[in-house]
Protein backbone atom coordinates (compact mmCIF):
# COMPACT_ATOMS: atom_id res chain seq x y z
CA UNK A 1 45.84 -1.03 21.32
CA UNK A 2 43.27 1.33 19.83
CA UNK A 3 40.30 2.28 20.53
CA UNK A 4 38.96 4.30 17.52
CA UNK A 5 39.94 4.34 13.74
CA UNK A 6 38.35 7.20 12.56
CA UNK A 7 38.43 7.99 8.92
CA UNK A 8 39.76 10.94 7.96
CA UNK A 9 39.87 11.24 3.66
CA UNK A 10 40.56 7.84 2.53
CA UNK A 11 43.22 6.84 5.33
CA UNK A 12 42.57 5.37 8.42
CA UNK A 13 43.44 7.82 11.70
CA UNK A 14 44.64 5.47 14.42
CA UNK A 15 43.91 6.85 18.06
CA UNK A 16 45.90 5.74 21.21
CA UNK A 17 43.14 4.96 23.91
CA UNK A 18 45.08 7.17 26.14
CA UNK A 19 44.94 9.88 24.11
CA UNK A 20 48.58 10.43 24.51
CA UNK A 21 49.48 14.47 23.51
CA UNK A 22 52.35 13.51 21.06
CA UNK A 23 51.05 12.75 17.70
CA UNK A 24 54.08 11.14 16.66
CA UNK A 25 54.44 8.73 19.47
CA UNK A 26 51.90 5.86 19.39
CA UNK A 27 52.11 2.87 22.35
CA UNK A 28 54.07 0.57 20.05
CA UNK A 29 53.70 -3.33 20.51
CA UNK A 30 56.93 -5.10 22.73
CA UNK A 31 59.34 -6.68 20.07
CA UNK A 32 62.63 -7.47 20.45
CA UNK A 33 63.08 -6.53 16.48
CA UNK A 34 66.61 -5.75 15.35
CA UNK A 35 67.29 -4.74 11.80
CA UNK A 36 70.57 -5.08 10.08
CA UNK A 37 71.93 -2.23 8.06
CA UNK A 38 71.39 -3.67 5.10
CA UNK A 39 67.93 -4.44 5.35
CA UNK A 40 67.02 -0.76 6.18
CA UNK A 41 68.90 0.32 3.36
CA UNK A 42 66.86 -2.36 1.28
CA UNK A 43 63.40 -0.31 3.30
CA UNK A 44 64.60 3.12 2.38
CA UNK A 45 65.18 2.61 -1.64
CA UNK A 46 61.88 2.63 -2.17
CA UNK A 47 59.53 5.34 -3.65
CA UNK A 48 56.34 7.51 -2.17
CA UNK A 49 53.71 6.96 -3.79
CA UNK A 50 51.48 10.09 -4.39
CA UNK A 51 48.02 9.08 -3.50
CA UNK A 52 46.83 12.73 -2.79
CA UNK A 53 47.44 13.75 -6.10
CA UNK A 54 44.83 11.68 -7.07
CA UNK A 55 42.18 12.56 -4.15
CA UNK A 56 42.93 16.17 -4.05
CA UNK A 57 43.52 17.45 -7.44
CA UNK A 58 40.05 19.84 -8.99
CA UNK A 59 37.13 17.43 -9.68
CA UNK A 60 37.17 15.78 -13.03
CA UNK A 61 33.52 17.25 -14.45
CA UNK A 62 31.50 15.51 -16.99
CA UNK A 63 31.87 16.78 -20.77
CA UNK A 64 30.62 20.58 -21.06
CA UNK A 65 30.47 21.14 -17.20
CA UNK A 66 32.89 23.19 -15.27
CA UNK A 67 35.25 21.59 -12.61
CA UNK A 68 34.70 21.20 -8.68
CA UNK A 69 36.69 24.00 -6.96
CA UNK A 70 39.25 22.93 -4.34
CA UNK A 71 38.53 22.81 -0.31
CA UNK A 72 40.81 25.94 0.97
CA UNK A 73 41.89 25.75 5.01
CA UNK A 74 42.84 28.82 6.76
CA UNK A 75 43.30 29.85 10.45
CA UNK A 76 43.01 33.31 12.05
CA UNK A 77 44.25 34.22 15.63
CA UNK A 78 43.98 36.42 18.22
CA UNK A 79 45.26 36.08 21.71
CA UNK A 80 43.99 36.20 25.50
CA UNK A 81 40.63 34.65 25.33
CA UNK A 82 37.58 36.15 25.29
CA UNK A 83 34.85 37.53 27.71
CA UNK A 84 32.48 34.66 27.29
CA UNK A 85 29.00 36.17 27.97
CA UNK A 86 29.60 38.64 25.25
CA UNK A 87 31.25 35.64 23.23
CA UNK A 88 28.93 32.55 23.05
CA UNK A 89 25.55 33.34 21.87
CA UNK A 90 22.32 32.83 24.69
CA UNK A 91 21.07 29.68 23.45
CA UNK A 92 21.18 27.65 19.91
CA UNK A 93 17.42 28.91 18.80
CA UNK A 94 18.97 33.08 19.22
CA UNK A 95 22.14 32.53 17.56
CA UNK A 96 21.06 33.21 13.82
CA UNK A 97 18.38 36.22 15.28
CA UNK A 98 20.16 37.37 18.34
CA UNK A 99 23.78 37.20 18.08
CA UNK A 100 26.47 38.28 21.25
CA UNK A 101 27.70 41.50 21.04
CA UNK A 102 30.91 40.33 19.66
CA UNK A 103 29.55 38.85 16.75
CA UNK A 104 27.57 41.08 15.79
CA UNK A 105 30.03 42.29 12.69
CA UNK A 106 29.29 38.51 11.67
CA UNK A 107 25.62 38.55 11.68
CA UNK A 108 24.88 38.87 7.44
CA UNK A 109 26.94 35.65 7.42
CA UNK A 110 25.81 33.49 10.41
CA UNK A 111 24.19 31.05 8.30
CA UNK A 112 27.76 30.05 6.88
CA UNK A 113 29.19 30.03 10.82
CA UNK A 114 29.33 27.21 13.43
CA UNK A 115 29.85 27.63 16.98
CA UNK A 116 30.82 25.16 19.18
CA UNK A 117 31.01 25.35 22.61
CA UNK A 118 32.41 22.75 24.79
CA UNK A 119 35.91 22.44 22.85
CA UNK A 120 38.79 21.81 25.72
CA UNK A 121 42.53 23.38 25.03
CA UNK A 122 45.65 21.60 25.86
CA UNK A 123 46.20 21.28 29.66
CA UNK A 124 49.59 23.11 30.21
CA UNK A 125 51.21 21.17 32.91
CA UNK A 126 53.96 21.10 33.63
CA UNK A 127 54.68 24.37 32.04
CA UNK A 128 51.82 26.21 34.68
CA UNK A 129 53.99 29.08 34.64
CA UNK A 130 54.09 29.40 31.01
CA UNK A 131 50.35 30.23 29.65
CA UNK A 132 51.19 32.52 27.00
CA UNK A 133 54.25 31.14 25.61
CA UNK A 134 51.58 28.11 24.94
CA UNK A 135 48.77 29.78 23.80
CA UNK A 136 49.71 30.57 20.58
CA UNK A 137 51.93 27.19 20.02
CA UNK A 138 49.98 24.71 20.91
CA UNK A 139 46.61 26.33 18.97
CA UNK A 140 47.37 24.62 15.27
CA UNK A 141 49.49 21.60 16.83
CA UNK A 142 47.36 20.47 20.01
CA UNK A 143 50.75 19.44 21.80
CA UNK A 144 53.01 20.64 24.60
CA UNK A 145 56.35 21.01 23.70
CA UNK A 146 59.00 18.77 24.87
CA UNK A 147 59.74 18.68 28.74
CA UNK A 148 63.20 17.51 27.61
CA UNK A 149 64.24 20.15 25.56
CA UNK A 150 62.61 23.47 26.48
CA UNK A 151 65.01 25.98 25.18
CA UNK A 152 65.00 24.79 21.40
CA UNK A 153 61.67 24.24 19.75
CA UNK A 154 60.63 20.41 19.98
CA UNK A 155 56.87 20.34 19.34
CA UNK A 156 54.21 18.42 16.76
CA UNK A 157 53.84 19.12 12.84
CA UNK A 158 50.99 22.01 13.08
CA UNK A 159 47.92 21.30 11.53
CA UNK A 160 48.09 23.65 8.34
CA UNK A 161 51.59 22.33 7.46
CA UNK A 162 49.55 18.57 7.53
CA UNK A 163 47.65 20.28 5.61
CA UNK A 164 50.18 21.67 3.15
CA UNK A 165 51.69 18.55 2.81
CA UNK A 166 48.95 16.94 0.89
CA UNK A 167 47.92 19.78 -1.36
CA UNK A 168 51.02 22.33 -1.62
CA UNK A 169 51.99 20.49 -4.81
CA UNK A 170 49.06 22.00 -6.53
CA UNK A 171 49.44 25.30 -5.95
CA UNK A 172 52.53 27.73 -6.30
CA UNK A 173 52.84 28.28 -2.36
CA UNK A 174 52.72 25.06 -0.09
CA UNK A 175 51.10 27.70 2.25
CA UNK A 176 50.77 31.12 3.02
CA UNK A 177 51.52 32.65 6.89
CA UNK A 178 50.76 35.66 7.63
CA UNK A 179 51.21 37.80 11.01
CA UNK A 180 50.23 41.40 12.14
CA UNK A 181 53.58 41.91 13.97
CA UNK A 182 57.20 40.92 14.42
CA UNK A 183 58.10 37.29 15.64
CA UNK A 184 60.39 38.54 17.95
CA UNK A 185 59.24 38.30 21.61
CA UNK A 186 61.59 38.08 24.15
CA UNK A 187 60.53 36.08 27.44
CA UNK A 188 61.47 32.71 28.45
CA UNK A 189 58.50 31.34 30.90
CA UNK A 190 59.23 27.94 32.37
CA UNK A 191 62.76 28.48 29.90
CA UNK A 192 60.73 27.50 26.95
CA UNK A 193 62.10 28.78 23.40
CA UNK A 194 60.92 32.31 22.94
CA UNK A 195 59.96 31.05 19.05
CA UNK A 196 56.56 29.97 20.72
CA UNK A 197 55.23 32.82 21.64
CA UNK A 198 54.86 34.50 18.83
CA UNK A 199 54.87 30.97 16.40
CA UNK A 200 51.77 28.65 15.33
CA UNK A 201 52.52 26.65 12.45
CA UNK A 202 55.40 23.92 12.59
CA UNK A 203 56.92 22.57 9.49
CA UNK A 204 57.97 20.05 12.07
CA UNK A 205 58.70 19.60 15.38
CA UNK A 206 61.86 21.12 15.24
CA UNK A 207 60.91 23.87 12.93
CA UNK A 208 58.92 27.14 13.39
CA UNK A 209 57.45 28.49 9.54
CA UNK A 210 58.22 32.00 10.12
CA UNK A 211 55.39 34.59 9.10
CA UNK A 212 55.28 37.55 6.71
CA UNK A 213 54.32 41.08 7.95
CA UNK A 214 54.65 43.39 5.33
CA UNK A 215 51.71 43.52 2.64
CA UNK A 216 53.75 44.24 -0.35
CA UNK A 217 56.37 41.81 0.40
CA UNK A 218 52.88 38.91 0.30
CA UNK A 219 51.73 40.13 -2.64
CA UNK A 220 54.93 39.95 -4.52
CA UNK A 221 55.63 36.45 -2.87
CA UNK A 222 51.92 35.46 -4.17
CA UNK A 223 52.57 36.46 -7.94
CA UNK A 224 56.27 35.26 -7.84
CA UNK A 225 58.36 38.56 -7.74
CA UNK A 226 61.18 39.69 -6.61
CA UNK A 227 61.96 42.55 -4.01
CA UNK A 228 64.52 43.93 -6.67
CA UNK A 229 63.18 45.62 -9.63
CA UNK A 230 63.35 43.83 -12.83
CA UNK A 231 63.83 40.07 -11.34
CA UNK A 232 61.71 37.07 -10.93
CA UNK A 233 62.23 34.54 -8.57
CA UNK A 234 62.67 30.92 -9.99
CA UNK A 235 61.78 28.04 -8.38
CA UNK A 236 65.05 25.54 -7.67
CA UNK A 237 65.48 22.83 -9.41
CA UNK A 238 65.00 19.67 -7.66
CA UNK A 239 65.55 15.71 -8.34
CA UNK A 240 62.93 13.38 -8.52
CA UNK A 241 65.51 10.80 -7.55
CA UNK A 242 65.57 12.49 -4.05
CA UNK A 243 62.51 10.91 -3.15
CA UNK A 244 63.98 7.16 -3.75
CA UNK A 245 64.68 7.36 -0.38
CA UNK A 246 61.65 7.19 1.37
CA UNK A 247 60.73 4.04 3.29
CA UNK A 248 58.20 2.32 1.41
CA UNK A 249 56.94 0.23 4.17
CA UNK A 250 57.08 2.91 6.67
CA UNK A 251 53.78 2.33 8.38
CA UNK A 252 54.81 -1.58 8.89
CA UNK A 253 57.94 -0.78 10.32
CA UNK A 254 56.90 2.22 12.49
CA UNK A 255 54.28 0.10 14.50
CA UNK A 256 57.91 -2.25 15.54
CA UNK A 257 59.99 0.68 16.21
CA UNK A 258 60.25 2.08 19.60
CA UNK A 259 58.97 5.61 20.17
CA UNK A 260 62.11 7.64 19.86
CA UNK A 261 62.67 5.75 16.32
CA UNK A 262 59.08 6.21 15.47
CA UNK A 263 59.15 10.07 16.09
CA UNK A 264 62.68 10.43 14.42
CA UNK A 265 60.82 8.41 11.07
CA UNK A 266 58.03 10.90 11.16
CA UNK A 267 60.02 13.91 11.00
CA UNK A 268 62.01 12.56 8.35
CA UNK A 269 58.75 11.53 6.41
CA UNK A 270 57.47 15.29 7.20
CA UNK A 271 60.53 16.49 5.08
CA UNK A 272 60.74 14.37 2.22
CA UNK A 273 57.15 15.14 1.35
CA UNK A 274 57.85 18.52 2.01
CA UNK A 275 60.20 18.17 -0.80
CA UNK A 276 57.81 15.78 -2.97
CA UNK A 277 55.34 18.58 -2.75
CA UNK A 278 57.97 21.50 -3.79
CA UNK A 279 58.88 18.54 -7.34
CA UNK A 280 55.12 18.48 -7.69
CA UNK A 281 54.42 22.26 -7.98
CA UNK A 282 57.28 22.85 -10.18
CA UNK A 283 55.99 19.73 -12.29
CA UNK A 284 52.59 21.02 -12.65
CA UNK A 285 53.80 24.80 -13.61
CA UNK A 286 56.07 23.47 -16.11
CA UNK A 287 53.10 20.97 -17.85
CA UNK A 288 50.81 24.40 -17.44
CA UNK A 289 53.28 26.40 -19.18
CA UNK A 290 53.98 24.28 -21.93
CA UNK A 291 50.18 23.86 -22.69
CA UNK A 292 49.28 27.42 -22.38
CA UNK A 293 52.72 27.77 -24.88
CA UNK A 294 50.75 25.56 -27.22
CA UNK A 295 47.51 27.37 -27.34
CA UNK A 296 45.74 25.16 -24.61
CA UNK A 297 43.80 27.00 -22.13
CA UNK A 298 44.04 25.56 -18.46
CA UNK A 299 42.24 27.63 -16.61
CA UNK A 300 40.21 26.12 -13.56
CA UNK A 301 38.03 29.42 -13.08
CA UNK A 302 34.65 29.09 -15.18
CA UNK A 303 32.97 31.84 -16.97
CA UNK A 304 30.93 33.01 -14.42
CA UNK A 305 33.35 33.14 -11.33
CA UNK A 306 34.85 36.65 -10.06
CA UNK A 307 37.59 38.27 -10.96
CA UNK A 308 40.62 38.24 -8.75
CA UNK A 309 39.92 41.11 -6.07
CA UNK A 310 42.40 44.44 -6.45
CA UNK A 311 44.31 44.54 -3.39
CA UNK A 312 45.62 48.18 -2.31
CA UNK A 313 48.24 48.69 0.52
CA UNK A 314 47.35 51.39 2.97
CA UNK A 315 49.53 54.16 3.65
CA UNK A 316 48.49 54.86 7.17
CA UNK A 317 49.19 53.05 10.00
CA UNK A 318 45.24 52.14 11.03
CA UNK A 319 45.54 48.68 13.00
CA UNK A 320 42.23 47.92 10.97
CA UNK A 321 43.27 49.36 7.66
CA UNK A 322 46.46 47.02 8.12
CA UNK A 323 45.20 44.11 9.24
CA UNK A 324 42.03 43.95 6.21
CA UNK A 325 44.82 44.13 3.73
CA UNK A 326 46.20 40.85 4.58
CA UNK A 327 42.71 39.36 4.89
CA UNK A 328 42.50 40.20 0.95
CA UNK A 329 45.39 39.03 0.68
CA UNK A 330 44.60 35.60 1.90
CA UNK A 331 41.16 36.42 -0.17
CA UNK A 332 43.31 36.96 -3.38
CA UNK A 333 45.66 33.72 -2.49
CA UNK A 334 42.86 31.49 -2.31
CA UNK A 335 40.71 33.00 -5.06
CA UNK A 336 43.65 32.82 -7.57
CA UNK A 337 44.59 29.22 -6.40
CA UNK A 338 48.54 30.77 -5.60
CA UNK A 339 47.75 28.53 -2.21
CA UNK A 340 45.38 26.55 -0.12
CA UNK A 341 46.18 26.92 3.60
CA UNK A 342 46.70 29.91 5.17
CA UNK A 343 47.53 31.19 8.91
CA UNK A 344 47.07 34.57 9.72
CA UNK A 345 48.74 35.56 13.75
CA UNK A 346 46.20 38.92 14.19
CA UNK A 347 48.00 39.57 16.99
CA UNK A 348 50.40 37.61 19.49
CA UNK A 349 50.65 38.58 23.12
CA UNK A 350 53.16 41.03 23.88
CA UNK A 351 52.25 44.44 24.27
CA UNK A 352 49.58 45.05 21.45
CA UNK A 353 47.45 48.36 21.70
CA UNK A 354 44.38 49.16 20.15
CA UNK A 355 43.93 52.83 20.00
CA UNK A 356 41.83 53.02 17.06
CA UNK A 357 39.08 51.85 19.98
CA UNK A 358 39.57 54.99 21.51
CA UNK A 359 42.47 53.86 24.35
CA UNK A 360 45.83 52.77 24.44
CA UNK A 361 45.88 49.91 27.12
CA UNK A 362 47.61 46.92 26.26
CA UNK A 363 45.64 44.27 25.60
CA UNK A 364 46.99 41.63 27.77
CA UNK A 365 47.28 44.48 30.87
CA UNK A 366 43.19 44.21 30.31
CA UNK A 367 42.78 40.49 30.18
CA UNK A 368 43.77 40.32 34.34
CA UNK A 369 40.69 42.83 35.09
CA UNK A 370 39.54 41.44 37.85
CA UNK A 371 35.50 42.04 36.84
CA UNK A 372 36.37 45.73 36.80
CA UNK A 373 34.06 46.96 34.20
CA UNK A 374 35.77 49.67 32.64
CA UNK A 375 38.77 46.75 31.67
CA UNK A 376 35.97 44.01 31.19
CA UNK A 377 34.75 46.53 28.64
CA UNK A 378 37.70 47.13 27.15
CA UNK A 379 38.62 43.18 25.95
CA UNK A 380 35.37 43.36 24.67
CA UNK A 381 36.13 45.75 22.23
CA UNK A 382 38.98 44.05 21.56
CA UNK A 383 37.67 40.89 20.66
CA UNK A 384 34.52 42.68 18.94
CA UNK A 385 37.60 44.84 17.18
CA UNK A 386 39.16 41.37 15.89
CA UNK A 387 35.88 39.20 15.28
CA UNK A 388 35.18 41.97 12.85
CA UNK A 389 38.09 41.92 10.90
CA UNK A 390 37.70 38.18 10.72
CA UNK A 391 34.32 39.08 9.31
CA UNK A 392 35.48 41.26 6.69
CA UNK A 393 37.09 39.10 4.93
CA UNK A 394 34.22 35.90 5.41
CA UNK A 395 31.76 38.48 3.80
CA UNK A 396 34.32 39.53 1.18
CA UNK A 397 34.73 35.73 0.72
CA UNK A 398 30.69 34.81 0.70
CA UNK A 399 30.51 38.16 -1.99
CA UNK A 400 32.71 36.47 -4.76
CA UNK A 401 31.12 33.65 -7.30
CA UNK A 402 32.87 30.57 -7.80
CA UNK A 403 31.76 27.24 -9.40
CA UNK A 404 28.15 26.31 -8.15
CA UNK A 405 27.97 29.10 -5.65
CA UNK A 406 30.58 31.45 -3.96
CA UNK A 407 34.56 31.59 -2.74
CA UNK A 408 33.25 30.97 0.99
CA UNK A 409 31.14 28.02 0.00
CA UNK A 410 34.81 26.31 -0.73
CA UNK A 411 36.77 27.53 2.60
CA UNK A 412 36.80 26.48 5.61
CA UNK A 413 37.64 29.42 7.80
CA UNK A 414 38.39 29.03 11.29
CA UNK A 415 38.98 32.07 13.90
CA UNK A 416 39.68 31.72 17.50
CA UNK A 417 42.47 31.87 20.23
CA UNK A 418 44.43 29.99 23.00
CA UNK A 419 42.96 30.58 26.13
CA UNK A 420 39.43 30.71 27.17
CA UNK A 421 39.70 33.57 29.41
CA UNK A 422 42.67 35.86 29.75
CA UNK A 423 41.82 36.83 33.90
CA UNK A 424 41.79 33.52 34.76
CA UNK A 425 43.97 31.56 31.81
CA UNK A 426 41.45 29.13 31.73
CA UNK A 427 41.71 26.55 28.94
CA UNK A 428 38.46 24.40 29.47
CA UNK A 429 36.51 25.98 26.65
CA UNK A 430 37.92 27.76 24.16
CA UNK A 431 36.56 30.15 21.74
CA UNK A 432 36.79 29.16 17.65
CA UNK A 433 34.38 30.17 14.97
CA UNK A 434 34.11 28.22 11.79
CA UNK A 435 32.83 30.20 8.83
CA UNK A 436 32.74 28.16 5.39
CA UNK A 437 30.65 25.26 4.02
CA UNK A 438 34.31 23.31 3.02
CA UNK A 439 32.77 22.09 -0.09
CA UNK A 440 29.92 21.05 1.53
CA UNK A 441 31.56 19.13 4.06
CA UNK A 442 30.15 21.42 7.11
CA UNK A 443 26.99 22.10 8.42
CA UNK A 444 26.89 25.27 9.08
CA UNK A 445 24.18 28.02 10.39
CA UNK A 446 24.37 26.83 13.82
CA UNK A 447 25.65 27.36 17.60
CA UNK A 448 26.21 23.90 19.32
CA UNK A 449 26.20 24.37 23.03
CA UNK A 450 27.15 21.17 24.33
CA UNK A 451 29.95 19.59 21.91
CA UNK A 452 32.41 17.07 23.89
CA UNK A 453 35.96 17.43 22.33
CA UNK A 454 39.15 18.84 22.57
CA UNK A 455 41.63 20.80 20.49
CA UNK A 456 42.98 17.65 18.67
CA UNK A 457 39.49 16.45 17.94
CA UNK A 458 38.31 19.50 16.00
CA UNK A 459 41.26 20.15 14.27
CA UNK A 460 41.27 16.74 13.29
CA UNK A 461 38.08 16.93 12.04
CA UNK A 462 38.87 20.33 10.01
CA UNK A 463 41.60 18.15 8.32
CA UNK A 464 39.02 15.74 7.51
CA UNK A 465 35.87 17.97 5.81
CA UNK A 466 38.67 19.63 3.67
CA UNK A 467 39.56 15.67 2.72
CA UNK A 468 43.18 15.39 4.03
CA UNK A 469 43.99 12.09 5.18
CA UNK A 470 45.37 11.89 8.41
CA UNK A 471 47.52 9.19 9.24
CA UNK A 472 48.74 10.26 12.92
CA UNK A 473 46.37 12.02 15.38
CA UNK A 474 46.58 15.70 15.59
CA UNK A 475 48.05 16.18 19.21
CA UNK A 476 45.83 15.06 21.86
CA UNK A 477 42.77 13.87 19.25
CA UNK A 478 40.99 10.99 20.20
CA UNK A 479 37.77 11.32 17.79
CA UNK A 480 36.18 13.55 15.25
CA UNK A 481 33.90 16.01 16.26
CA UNK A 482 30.66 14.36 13.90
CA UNK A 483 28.27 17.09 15.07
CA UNK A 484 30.13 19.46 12.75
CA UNK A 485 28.72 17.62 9.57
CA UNK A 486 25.08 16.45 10.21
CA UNK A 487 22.27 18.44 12.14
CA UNK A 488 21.61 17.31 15.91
């Protein structure tokens, strides 16, 4: 029935052979199985087990020696593709010496990038009509959204939130999305929900994880405060007795079910360990407290790390200005622990300008430029204008010390967008930069030119160098992408 198991963490990722798109729909096996009531009832009284609390918690050290830091995952995004012979470098031996115009902002930290080229995007049909409604949506979940339902949102568990599942309970924030501008686009290509436009992380398939715009609003959220003077937000309480209800057996009994059970079980698994995760944190803040209470440090940061970066909101309106503030933010988030995955939208496509480059042309108007140089030029800039923002905060990242070497070291980083090329809304090979060693999990320094993979594959294989097992495929994965951890 398969033809890969590919091990992602310590779980097994099973992969359809057809590489089917919906990573909650396996082929299942013909079975006439019928289950009485009460023997699902007797299926869902049983407990989750929490094996990720095990796998993913800081590194026990030896006596004396400071602990591991954690693997931190975070995605930055811009739309409309990129104009590839100013994007991908001139050959692998000129990458680290001779980098593309547009990366040139990166160049003091090439030697903690990887390039890729070769990675293939989602193919849209039957939504044709629909390019930019999917360019953003299907980036972090590798999916199309439901033919069925196209006016609600009906799409695949994004990658971030997989990854927030497994190691939100650590950290006071689950995860941390962040966006340049208003989720609020209005346009209904093909009559899909407007929500994916301007959407990339999925709590589910049903539900869009709205992001944060304003910079003081983050930072309060990161430390715990409240918009209103003088009040802290608490965490709810929750009961531990909620999770009792998961289905113990639920891998057994989803290969029997047929696929419209076996999505509804995985949605339903996606929320109780969104609420196992929400117990966890408040678990491991209340056991913190009381220690500290007691005169017990419990501090993870050693001796030698940096301290937590100030963070100052601007008072202008500079698109740069704005947009560096929430890359310290994410620096701060990650640097203090408060989270582990982050999205940041840079910019989504509805009418963005970039005057600060000297014009005031849209940036999609641009993308359809027909070769005209003066518009080729201007994309360019554009991209340069992001790529350099995304480089801001890799060097701010590579700058601080933490454990055994620096902040960076412990990130995996990823930057990139939806389509290929905005003229022609190609999707064959998209652009994505990885910046971070992920704990040593990447091997990095290097500009592949020929990788063979898709969307599914590499974010699948992000999920996997920052340890997250994977127990579905990410969209249309059919492999990891091996090239990213060993030299070639």
């Amino acid at each position: 029935m398969f033809a890969d198991i590919v091990e992602a963490g310590s779980t097994p990722l099973l992969l359809p052979i057809d590489g089917s798109r919906n990573n909650a729909h396996y082929k299942p096996m013909r079975s006439n199985l019928l289950m009485d009531r009460r023997t699902c009832l007797k299926g869902i009284g049983a407990t989750l087990a929490l094996p990720f609390l095990e796998s993913m918690s800081w590194a026990e050290p030896g006596k004396g020696k400071p602990g591991k830091p954690p693997v931190r995952l975070g995605f930055m995004y811009m739309p409309h593709g990129v104009i590839m012979d100013q994007f991908w470098p001139k050959s692998p031996e000129s990458f680290l010496s001779s980098p593309p115009p547009a990366l040139e902002s990166l160049r003091p930290v090439l030697d903690q990038c990887l390039l890729m080229k070769g990675i293939s995007g989602v193919a849209i049909a039957p939504f044709d009509g629909a390019p930019h409604a999917l360019e953003l949506s299907t980036w972090l979940t590798a999916m199309l959204p439901d033919a069925n339902t196209r006016n609600r949102i009906n799409i695949g568990i994004s990658a971030d939130q997989i990854a927030a599942n497994y190691v939100g309970g650590f950290t006071s924030l689950p995860s941390l999305e962040l966006a340049t501008m208003p989720q609020t686009h209005k346009e209904n290509q093909e009559g899909l929900n407007e929500g994916y436009y301007s959407h990339c992380s999925f709590r589910s398939p049903t539900q869009a994880v709205p992001a944060e715009i304003n910079p003081r609003s983050v930072l309060n959220r990161l430390f715990g405060k409240s918009d209103r003077p003088g009040h802290i937000r608490q965490a709810d309480p929750l009961d531990r007795q909620m999770l009792d209800l998961v289905i113990g057996g639920a891998k057994e009994l989803r290969r029997k079910l047929p696929q419209d059970d076996q999505h509804k079980l995985d949605e339903y698994l996606d929320s109780v360990r969104a609420v196992e995760r929400r117990i966890a944190a408040i678990e491991f803040r209340q056991k913190e407290a009381a220690l500290e209470k007691a005169g017990v440090s419990v501090t993870k940061r050693n001796a030698s790390d940096s301290p937590p970066i100030e963070v100052k909101i601007p008072d202008g309106d500079k698109r740069s200005e704005y947009m560096q503030v929430m890359c310290d933010l994410n620096v701060l988030a990650f640097q203090t622990d408060t989270t582990r995955v982050s999205t940041y939208i840079g910019s989504t496509p509805n009418g963005v300008s970039y005057p600060e480059l000297g014009f005031r042309n849209e940036h999609h108007s641009q993308t359809h430029h027909n070769n005209e140089p003066d518009k080729v030029s201007k994309v360019a800039a554009i991209t340069a204008f992001n790529i350099a923002q995304f480089a801001y905060m890799v060097k701010k990242m590579h700058a601080l010390r933490e454990g055994d070497g620096t902040l960076l070291d412990n990130c995996i980083m990823m930057w990139g967008s939806g389509l290929e090329d905005g003229n022609k809304h190609a999707r064959e090979n998209l652009p994505f930069i990885i910046a971070g060693k992920g704990g040593g999990s990447i091997n990095t320094g290097r500009f592949l030119a020929n990788t063979k993979g898709n969307q599914g594959d590499l974010l699948t294989t992000l999920l996997a160098c920052a340890g997250i097992p994977v127990d579905r495929p990410v969209g249309i994965a059919t492999k990891q992408i091996k090239e990213m951890t060993r030299s070639v």
